[in-house]
Protein backbone atom coordinates (compact mmCIF):
# COMPACT_ATOMS: atom_id res chain seq x y z
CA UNK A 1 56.61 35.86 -37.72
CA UNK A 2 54.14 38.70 -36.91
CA UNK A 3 52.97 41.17 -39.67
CA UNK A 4 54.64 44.03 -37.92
CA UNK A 5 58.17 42.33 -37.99
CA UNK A 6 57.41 40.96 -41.65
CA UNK A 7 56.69 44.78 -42.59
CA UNK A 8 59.60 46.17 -40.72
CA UNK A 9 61.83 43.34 -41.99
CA UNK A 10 60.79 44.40 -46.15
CA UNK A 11 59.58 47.60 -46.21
CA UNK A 12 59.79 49.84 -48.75
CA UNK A 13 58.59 53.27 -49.71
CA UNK A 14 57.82 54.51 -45.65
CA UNK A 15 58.49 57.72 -44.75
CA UNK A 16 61.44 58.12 -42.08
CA UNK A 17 62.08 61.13 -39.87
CA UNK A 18 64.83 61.35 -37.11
CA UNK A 19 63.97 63.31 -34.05
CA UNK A 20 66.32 65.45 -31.78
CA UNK A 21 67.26 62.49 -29.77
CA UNK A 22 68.40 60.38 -32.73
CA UNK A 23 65.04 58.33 -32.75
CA UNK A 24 64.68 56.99 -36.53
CA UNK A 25 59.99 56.64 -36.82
CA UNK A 26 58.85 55.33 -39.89
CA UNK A 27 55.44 55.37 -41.29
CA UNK A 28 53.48 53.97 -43.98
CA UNK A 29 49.76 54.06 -44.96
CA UNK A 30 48.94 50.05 -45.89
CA UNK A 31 46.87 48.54 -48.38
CA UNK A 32 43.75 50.88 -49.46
CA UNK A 33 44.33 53.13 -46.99
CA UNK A 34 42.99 51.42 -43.71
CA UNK A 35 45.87 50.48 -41.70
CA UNK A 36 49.04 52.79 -41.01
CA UNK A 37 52.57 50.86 -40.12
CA UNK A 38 54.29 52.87 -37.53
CA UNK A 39 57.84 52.14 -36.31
CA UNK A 40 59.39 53.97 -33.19
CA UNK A 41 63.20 52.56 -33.05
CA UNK A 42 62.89 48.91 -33.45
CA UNK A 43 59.73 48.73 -31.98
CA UNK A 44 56.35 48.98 -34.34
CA UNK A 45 52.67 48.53 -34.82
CA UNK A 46 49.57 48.56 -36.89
CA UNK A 47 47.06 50.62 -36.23
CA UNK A 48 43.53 51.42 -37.86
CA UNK A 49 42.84 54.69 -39.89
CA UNK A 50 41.08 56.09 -42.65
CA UNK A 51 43.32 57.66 -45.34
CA UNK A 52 40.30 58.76 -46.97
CA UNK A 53 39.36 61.01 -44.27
CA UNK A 54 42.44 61.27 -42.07
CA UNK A 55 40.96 59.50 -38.98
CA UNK A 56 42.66 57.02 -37.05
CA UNK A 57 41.08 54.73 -34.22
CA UNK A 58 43.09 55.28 -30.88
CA UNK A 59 41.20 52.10 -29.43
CA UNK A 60 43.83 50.16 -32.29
CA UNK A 61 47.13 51.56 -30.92
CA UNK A 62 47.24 48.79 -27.81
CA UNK A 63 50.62 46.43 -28.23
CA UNK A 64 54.17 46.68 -29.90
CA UNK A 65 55.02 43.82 -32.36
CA UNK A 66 57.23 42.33 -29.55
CA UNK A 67 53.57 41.96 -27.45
CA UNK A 68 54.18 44.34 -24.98
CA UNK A 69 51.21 46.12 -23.86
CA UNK A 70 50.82 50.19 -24.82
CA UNK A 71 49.74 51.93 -21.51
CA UNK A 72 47.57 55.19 -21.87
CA UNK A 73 50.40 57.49 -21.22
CA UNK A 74 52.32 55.97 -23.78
CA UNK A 75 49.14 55.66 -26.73
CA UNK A 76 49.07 59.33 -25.66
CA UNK A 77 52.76 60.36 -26.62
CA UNK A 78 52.48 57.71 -29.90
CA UNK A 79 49.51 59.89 -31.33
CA UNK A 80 50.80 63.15 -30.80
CA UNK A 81 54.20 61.95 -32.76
CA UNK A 82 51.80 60.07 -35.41
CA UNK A 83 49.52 63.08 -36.24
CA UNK A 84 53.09 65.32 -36.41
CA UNK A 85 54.85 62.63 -38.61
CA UNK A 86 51.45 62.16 -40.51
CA UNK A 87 50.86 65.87 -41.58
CA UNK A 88 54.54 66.01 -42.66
CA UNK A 89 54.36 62.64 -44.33
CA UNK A 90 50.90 63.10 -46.23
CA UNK A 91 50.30 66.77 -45.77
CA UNK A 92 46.91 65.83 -43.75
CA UNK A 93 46.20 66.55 -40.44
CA UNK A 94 44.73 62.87 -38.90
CA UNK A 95 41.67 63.18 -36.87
CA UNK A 96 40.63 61.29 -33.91
């Protein structure tokens, strides 16, 4: 099992938020602060950030936990929705 789908399948304490469509994201900063766990449906990632100084590394968001491959246009919709969830989540605004 993948760490995405052992995170999605036991964790605890993320934040959730529904969107207008019914889309359930969830969202959790891991370990000391350097990795976020974001969920979109039943699909989810890791990526890299810094908690510390609300950055996160676009280069990290590249596959879902099921493999498939994040195009551009997609890593471009994914951080707008992260950096909204993120400031209403940690009360932060993430940085690229």
């Amino acid at each position: 099992m993948n760490r995405e789908k052992e995170i999605k399948s036991t964790i605890t304490g993320a934040y959730e938020f529904k969107d207008e469509d019914g889309v359930i994201y969830k969202m959790k900063i891991l370990g000391r602060g350097e990795e976020l766990f974001f969920q979109k449906g039943d699909d989810a990632f890791i990526c890299d950030i810094s908690a510390r100084f609300s950055v996160i590394d676009l280069k990290s968001i590249s596959k879902w936990d099921n493999g498939k491959k994040i195009s551009e246009e997609e890593r471009a919709s994914l951080l707008a929705k992260i950096v909204e969830l993120y400031k209403k989540a940690y009360k932060d605004d993430l940085k690229l």
